[in-house]
Protein backbone atom coordinates (compact mmCIF):
# COMPACT_ATOMS: atom_id res chain seq x y z
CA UNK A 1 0.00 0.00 0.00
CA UNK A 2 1.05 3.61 -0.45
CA UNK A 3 0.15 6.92 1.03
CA UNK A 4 -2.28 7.59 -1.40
CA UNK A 5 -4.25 4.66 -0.29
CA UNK A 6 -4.93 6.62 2.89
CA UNK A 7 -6.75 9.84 4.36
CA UNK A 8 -6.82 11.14 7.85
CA UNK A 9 -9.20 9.74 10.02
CA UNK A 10 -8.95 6.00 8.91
CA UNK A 11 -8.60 3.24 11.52
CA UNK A 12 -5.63 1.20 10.63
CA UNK A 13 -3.37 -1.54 12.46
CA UNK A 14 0.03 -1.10 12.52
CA UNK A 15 3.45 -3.12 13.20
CA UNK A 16 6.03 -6.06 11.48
CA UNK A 17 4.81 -8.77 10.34
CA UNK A 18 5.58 -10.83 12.66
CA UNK A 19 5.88 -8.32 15.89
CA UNK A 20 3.30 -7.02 17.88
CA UNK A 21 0.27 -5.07 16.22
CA UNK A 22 -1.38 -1.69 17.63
CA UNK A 23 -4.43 0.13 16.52
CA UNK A 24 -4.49 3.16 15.42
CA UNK A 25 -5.99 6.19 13.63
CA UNK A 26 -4.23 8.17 10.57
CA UNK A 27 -3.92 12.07 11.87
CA UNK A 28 -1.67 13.00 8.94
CA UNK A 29 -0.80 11.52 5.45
CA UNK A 30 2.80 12.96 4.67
CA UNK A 31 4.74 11.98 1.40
CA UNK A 32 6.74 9.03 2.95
CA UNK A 33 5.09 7.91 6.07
CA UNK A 34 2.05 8.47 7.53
CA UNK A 35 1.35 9.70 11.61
CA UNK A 36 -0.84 7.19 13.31
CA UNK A 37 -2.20 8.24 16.66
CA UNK A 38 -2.27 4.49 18.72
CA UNK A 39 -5.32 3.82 20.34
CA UNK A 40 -4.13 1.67 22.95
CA UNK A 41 -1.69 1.39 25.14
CA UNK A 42 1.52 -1.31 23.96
CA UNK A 43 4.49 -2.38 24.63
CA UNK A 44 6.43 -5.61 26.48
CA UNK A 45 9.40 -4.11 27.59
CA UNK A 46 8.36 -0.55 27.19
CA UNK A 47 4.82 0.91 28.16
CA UNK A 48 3.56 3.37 25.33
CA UNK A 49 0.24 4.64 26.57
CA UNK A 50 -2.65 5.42 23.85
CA UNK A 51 -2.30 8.83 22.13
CA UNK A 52 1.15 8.36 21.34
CA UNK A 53 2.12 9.33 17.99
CA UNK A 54 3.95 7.10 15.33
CA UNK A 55 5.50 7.90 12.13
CA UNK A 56 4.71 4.83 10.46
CA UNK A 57 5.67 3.62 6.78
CA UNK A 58 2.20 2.49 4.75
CA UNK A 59 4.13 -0.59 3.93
CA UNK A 60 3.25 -1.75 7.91
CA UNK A 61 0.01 -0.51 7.97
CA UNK A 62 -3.47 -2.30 7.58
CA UNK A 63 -6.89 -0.67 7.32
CA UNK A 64 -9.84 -1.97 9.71
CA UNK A 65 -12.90 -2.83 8.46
């Protein structure tokens, strides 16, 4: 997928393939990556709570139905 195939509010899921996954929602589409606010908190060794902000490659990123 590319940046085009996303706008800002869309829900999406985000991580590696075969890492952990977060949800999140698109707050800004740049050029190159897009900025996913998480909705939940994450994290095994490190606690990220929800409303963190990613900068996240569309190449890792899912939409949600």
């Amino acid at each position: 997928m590319s940046t085009s195939d996303f706008k800002v509010g869309d829900k999406v899921v985000f991580g590696r393939t075969y890492g952990e996954k977060t949800e999140g929602t698109v707050v800004k589409v740049n050029r190159m990556k897009l900025k996913v606010r998480q909705d939940e908190s994450r994290g095994m060794f490190r606690a990220y709570p929800a409303g963190t902000v990613w900068g996240v490659p569309p190449s890792l990123c899912s939409k949600v139905a």
